[in-house]
Structure formats: C-alpha cells, structure tokens
Protein backbone atom coordinates (compact mmCIF):
# COMPACT_ATOMS: atom_id res chain seq x y z
CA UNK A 1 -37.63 12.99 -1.35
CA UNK A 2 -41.19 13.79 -0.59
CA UNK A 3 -42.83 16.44 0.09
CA UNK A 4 -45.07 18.39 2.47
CA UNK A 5 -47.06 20.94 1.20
CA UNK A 6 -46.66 23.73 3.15
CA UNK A 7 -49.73 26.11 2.59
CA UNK A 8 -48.40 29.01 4.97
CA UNK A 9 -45.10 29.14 6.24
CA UNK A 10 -45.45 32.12 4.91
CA UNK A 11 -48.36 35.36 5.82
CA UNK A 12 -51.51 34.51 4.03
CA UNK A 13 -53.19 38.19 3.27
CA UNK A 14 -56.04 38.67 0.82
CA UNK A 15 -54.63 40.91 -1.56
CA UNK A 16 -57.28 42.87 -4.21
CA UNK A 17 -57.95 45.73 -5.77
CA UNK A 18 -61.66 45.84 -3.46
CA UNK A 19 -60.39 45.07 -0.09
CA UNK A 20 -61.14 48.05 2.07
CA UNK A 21 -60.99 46.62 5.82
CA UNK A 22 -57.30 46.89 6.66
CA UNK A 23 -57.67 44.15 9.15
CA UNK A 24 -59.06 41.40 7.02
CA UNK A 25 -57.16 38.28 6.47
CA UNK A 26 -57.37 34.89 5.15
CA UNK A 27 -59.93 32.92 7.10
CA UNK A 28 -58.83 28.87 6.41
CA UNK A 29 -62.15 26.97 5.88
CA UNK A 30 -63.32 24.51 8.40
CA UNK A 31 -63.83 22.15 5.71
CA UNK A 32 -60.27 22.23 5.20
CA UNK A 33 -58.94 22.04 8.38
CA UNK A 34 -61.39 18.76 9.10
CA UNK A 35 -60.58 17.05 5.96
CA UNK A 36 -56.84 17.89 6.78
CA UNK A 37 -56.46 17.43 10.25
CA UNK A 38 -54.41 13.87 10.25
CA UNK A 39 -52.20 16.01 7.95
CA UNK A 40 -51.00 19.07 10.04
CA UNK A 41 -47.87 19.60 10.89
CA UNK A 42 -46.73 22.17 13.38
CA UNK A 43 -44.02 24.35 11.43
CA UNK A 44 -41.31 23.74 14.58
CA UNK A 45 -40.92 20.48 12.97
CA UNK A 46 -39.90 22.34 9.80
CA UNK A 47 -36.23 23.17 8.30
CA UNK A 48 -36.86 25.23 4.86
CA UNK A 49 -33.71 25.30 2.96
CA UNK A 50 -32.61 26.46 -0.84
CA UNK A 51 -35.30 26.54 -3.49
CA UNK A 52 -35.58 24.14 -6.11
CA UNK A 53 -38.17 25.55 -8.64
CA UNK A 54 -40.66 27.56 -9.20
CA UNK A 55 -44.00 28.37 -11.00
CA UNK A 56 -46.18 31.24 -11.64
CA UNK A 57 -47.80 31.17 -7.65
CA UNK A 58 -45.44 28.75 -6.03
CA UNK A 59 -42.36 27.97 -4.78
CA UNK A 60 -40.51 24.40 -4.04
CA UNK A 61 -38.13 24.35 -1.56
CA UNK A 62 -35.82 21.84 -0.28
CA UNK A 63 -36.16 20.95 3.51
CA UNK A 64 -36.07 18.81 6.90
CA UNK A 65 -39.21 17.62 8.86
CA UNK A 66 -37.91 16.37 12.42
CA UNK A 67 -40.46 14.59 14.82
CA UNK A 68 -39.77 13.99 17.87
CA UNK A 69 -36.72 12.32 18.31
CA UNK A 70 -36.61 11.02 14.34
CA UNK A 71 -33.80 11.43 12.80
CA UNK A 72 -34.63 14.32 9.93
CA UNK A 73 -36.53 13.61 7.03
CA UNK A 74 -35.60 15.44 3.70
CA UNK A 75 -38.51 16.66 1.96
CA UNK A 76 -39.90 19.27 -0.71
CA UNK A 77 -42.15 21.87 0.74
CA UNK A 78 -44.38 23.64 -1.78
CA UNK A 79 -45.44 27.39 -0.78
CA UNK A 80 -47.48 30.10 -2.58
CA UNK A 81 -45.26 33.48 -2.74
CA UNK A 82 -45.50 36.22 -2.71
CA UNK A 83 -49.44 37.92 -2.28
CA UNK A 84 -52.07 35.99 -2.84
CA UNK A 85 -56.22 35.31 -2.93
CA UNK A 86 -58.23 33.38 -0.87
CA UNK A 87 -59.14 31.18 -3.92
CA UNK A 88 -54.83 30.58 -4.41
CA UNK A 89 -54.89 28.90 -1.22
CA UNK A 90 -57.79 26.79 -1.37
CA UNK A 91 -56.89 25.26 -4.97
CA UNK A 92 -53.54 24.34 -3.07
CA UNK A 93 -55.02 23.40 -0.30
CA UNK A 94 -57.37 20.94 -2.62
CA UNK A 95 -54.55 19.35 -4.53
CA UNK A 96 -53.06 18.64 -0.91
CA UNK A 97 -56.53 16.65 -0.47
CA UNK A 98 -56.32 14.85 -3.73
CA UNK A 99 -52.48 13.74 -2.68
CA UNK A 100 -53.80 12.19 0.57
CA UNK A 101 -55.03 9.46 -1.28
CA UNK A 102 -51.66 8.76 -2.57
CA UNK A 103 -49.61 5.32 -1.94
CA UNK A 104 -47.37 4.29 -4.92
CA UNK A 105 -43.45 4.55 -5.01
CA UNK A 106 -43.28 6.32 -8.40
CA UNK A 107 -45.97 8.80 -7.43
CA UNK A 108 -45.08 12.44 -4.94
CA UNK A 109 -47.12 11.65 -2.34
CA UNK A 110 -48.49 13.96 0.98
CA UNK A 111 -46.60 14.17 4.13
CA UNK A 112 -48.39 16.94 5.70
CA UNK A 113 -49.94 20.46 5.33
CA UNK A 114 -48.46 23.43 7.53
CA UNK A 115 -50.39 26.46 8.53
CA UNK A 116 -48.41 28.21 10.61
CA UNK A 117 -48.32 31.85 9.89
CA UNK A 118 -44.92 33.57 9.55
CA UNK A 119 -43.51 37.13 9.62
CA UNK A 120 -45.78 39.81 7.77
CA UNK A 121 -45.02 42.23 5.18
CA UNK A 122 -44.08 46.07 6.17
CA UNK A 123 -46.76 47.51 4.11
CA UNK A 124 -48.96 45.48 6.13
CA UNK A 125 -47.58 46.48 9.52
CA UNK A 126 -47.63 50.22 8.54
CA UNK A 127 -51.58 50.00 7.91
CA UNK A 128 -52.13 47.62 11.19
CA UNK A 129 -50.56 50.76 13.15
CA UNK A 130 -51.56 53.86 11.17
CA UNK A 131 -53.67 54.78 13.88
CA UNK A 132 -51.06 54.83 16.28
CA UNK A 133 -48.02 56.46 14.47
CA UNK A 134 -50.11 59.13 13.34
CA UNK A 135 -49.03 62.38 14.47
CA UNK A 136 -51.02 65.87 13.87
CA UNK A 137 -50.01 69.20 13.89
CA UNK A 138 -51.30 69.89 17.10
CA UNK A 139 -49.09 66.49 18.84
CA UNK A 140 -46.50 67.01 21.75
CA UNK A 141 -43.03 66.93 20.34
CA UNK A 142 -42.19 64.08 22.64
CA UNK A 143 -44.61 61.62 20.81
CA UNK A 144 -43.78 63.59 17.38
CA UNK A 145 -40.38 62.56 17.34
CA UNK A 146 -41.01 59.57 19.11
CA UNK A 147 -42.95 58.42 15.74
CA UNK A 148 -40.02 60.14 13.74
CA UNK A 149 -37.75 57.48 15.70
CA UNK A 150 -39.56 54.71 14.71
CA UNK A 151 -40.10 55.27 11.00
CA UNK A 152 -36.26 56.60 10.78
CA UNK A 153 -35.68 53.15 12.13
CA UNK A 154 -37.50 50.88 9.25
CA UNK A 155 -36.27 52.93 6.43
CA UNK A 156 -32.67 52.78 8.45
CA UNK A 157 -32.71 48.98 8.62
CA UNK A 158 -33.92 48.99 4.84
CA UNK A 159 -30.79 50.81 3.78
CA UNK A 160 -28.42 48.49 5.87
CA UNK A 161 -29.97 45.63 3.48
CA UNK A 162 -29.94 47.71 0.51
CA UNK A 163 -26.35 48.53 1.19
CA UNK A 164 -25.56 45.07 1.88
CA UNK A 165 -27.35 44.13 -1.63
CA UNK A 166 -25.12 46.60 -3.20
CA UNK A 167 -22.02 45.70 -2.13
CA UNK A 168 -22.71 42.37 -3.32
CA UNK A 169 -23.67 44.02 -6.75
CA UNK A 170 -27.00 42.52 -6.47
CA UNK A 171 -29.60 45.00 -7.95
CA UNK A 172 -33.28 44.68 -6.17
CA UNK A 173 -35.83 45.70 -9.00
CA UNK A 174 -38.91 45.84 -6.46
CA UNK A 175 -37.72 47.52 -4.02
CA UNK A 176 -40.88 48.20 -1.58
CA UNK A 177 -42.60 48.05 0.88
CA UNK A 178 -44.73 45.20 0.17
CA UNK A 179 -41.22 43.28 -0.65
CA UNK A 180 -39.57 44.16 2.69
CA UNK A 181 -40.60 41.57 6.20
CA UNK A 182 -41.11 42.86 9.62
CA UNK A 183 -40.38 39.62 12.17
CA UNK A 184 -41.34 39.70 15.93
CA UNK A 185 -38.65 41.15 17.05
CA UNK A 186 -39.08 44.37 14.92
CA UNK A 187 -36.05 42.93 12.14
CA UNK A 188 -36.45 44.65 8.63
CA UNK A 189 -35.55 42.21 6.28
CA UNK A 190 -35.57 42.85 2.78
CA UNK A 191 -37.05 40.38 0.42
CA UNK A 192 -38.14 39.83 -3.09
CA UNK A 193 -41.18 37.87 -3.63
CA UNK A 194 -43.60 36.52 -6.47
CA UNK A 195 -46.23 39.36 -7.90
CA UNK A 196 -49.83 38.29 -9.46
CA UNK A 197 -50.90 40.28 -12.29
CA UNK A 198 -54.50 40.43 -10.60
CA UNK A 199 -53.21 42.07 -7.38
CA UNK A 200 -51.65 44.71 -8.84
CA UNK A 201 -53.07 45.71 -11.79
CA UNK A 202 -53.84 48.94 -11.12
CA UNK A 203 -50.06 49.56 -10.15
CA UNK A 204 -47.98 47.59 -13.06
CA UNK A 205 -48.25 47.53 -16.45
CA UNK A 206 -46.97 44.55 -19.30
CA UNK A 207 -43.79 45.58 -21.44
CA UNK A 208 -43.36 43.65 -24.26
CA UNK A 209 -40.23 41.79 -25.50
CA UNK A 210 -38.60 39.32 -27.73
CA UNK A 211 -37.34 36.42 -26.24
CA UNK A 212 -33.79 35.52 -28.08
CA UNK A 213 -32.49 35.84 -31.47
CA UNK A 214 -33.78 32.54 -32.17
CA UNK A 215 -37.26 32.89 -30.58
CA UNK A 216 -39.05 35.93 -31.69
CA UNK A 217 -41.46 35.27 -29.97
CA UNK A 218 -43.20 38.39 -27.59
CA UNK A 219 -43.11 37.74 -23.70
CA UNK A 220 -44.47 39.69 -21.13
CA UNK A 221 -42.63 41.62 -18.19
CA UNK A 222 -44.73 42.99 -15.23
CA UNK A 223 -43.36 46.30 -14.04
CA UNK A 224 -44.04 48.50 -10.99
CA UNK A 225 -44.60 51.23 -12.10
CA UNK A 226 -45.06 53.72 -9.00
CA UNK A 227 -41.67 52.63 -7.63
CA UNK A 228 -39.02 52.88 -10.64
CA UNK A 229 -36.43 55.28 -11.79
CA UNK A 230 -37.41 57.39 -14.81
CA UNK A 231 -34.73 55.43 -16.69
CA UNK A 232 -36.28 51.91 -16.37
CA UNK A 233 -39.23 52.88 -17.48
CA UNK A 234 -38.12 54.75 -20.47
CA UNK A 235 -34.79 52.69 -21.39
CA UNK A 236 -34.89 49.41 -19.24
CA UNK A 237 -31.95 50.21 -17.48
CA UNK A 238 -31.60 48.99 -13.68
CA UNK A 239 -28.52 49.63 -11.30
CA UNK A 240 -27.75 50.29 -8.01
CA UNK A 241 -29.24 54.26 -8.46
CA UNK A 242 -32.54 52.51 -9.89
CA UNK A 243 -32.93 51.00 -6.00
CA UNK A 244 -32.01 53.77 -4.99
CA UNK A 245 -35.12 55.88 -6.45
CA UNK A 246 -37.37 52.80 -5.44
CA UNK A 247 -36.07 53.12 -1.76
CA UNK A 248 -37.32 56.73 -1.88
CA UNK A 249 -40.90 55.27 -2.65
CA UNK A 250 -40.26 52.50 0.02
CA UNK A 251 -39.35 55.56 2.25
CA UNK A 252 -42.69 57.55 0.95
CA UNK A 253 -44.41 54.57 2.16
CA UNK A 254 -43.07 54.50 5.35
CA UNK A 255 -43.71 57.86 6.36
CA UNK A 256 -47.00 58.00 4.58
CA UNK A 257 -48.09 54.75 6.57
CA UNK A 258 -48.32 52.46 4.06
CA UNK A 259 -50.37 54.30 1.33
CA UNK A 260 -50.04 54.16 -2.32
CA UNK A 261 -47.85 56.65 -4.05
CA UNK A 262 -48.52 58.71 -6.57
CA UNK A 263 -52.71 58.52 -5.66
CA UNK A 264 -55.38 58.74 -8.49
CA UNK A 265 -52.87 58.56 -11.16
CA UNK A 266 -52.47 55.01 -13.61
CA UNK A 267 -48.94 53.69 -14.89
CA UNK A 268 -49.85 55.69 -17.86
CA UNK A 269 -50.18 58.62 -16.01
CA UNK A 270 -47.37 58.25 -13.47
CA UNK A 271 -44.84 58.00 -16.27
CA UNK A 272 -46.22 61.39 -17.81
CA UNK A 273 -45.74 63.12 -14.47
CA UNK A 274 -42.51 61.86 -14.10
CA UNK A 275 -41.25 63.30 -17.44
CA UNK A 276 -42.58 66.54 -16.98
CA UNK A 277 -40.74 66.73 -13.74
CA UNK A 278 -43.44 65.65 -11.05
CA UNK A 279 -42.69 64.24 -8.16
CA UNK A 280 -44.39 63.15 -4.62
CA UNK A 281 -44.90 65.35 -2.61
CA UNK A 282 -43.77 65.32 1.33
CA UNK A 283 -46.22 62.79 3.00
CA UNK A 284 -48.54 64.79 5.56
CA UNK A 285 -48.23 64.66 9.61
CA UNK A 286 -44.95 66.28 11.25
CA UNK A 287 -43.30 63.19 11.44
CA UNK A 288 -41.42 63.82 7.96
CA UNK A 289 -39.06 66.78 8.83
CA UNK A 290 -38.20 68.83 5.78
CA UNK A 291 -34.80 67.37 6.41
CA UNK A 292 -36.36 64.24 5.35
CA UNK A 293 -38.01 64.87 2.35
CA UNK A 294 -34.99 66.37 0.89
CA UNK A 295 -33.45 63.32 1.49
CA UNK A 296 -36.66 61.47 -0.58
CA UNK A 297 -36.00 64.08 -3.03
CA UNK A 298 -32.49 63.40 -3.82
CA UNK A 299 -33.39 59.35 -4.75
CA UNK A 300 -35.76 61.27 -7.55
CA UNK A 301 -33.19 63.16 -9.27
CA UNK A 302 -33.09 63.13 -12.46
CA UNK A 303 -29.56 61.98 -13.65
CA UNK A 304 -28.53 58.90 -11.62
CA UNK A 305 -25.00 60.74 -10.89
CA UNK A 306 -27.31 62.86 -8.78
CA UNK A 307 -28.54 60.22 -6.49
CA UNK A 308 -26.85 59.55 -3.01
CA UNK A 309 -25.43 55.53 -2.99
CA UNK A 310 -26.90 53.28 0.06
CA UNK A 311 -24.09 53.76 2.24
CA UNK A 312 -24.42 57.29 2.11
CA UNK A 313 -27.94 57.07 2.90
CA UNK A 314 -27.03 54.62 5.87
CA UNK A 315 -24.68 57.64 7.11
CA UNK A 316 -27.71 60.31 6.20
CA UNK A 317 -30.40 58.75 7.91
CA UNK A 318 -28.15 57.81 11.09
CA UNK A 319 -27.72 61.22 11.34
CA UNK A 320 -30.90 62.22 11.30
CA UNK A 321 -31.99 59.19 13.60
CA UNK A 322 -28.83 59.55 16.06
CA UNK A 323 -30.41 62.60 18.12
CA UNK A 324 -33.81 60.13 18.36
CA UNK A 325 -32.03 57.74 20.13
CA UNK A 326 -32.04 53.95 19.34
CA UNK A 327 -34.33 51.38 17.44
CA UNK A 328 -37.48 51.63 18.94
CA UNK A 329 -38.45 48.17 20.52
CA UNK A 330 -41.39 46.68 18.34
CA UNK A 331 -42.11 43.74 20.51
CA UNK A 332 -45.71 43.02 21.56
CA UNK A 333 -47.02 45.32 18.42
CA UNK A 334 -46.06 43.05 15.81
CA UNK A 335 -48.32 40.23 15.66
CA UNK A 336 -50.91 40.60 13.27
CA UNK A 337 -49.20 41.15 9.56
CA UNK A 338 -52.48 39.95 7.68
CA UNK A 339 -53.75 43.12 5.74
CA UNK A 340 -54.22 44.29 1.92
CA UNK A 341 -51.96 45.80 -0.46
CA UNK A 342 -54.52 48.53 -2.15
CA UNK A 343 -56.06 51.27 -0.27
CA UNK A 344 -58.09 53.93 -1.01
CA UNK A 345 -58.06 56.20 1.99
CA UNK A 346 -55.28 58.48 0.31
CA UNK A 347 -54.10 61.83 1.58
C-alpha cells in the first residue's frame, strides 16, 4: 500500500485566536505548488475509505486512486483534521517534498499531493452569511421569517443526526458548530473532528487524570468548555442529555450567526456562571422567536430528567419550522467555507 498525501480533501481555514477578517483563508504558497506540481492529483481520482490511525494533527485513511481507465490503486491518504494553521499545512506539505525523493521497496514513498477543497464547517458558513441572515427590528416579516426558515432548518437537520447518534447510543461530546459540515447542496452533516490546543485555548481548558491502575501517570483531556452540561464539567459524566445541552449551544450559534457563547467570560468563569444559575441569553435580531429560546432553555436545565431527548426536539422544531415551509435551498451560497473559529465582534 502506498500512500498519497492528501493535504486538503478536507477545508483548509486558518484558525487563531487573532484572526479578525472573516473571509481569510489558507493561501497555498507558490513555492509549493511549483515544487509539487508533477505530484497533484485531482481529488475525482480519489476513494477515501475507513481510517487506519491517527496522530495528534493527522489522520490516515485507507483508500482508492483510479486514473483513467487503471484499474484502482489502494493507497493510504494522510490528512490534517480537524482546524488547523497555515504553518500545519506547510510542515505537511514539506514532508510530502522530502518523500518525492523516495525510490526503495521498504521505504512509504509519494504518490501524489491533493488540494482539492471539500465541504466547510457550519460555523464558518454562518459568519460567510451573517450579513445576509441578519434581520433587525425594523425587517418585513416576509424576510424575518424567511431567515427564521433557514436557521430552523440547520438546527432541524442537526437534530435528525443527533437523533440518529442516539438511537445508535453513540454519545457526541463536541457537539458544535465548528464539528457539524455544510456540503453544496445545503446537507448538515454532523461530524467530530481533531481539536488543537492552540486554536482554542481561550475556549477549553486541561483536566487532569490518571491513566490506569497500573500507570499513574497524569494525562491531559481538552474540554469545551462553553458547550457542556453542568454535569461534565463538575462530575465527568456524558450521555445522551449532555448532547443535548451542547445542541442548545450549537443552536445559540446558529441563531446568533456563528458567534461565541458565553462572550467575555474564560472556562473559569463560564463554569461559575453556570453554577450560580446563568445562562445565555436569547441571541439578538427577531429571527429567534421566544418560542425558540424556550426551546434553548429547556437543553440548559438543570437536572438532565428535565431536558427534552432528540426526537422530541426533531418533533419541536418541525413544529415550529412546519408553518415556514420547507428546507430552504442553499445552492449557489455555499461555496466559500474558509473562515476562523474566534471572533470578537460579539453582541
């Protein structure tokens, strides 16, 4: 098996804590794409199948390359997940270089470098169109529930996957924003990728904790903070009710186009509010109905008996969405994913 390393199957945003331009992305050097250019593969040619291993930035995946009338090639395709700096995909990008050179049977060599760009995060798509789903209190109804449609719609197609998830007993963890995929066609698809401790330092903090009985040793666990159930942070406890308080966030998100919750306050902080019996308030704009937020609200109860299940928000939200009409279509407004996770243009 050999592999091609597959730089970007994936979206390639430049994810820090500084980033303020919504709209920048990942610029591939020219001195890349010259030194690389007998190596590029068009991603058509591509079949990613199961993963086979990962590190701390990237994934190995199983997979097909099929040109032209070949018969399919297996390979291994390495990718960086999850979000990712500039610097990330040039030192991959680099050891693609050095495996050019390659030409011995007991040594991985280089097939070829992909850098297609693939579907792009919903955080991402929310900024990208903040200016356009933004309704005031002076807006027609028409175009008010118009953008009530379409953000009923996301946080609709969210639940279908988090229902799915559930009855599959498989319990998220991350549930957000940044973790759910928006494709051309306007598809939601839930996903659970890689985090960096740089990106999101200012949203996770480290829990420590021993290893096994026979390794006491201390390990690290990276938590999100702004998006768990009072009970995970306190007691490490995670179920289907935990996703279920994270999907209110994710829903926060949606209606507050993509900005961070719980604004000017650390982990620290968050977790103080949260025991004192704080919670977000409703995002601004008349696109969240009061109707809504209560249904926000109920994901941040307290007690986890108190919290709907995803099937009955599938039924809530359907009934809120079914006098709206349909999905709204999303094609043509989808094609530029490529934006940062941070942003400090709170309400």
């Amino acid at each position: 098996m050999r592999p091609v390393t597959n730089g970007a199957t994936r979206s390639m945003p430049i994810d820090s804590d500084n980033i303020q331009d919504d709209n920048q992305h990942v610029e591939i050097s020219s001195h890349y794409i010259d030194q690389l250019s007998s190596h590029l593969i068009s991603g058509l040619n591509l079949t990613i199948q199961e993963s086979v291993g990962q590190g701390e930035f990237g994934i190995v995946y199983r997979g097909l390359i099929s040109v032209k009338n070949d018969i399919p090639q297996a390979i291994a395709a390495k990718t960086l997940k999850g979000f990712y700096s500039k610097s990330d995909i040039d030192s991959l990008l680099d050891e693609c270089i050095i495996m050019m050179s390659f030409d011995n049977l007991n040594v991985l060599p280089l097939i070829g470098v992909c850098l297609d760009l693939g579907p792009g995060s919903l955080l991402s798509y929310l900024k990208k169109e903040r200016a356009n789903l933004t309704v005031a209190d002076t807006s027609e109804e028409d175009i008010v529930l118009n953008v009530r449609k379409q953000l009923l719609s996301i946080c609709l197609q969210v639940a279908n996957g988090m229902c799915y998830l559930a009855s599959q007993r498989f319990i998220h963890r991350d549930l957000a924003a940044r973790n759910c995929m928006i494709d051309d066609n306007g598809i939601i698809k839930v996903a659970d990728f890689g985090l960096s401790e740089d990106i999101y330092a200012k949203n996770y903090f480290r829990q420590f904790k021993r290893n096994t009985n026979e390794s006491p040793s201390l390990t690290t666990v990276k938590l999100p903070v702004k998006w768990m159930a009072i009970e995970s942070l306190h007691d490490g406890l995670f179920s289907e009710k935990t996703d279920v308080w994270s999907y209110g966030i994710l829903c926060w998100e949606v209606f507050s186009l993509g900005r961070v919750p719980y604004p000017g306050l650390d982990p620290v902080g968050v977790v103080e509010f949260l025991d004192t019996g704080g919670r977000l308030l409703a995002p601004r704009g008349e696109a969240c109905s009061k109707e809504i937020y209560s249904l926000m609200t109920s994901c941040w109860s307290e007690s986890p008996d108190d919290r709907p299940v995803f099937s009955d928000l599938v039924s809530s939200i359907n009934a809120l969405i079914e006098p709206l009409a349909g999905y709204l279509d999303f094609n043509g407004i989808s094609d530029n994913f490529n934006n940062s996770i941070e942003d400090d243009d709170y309400v």
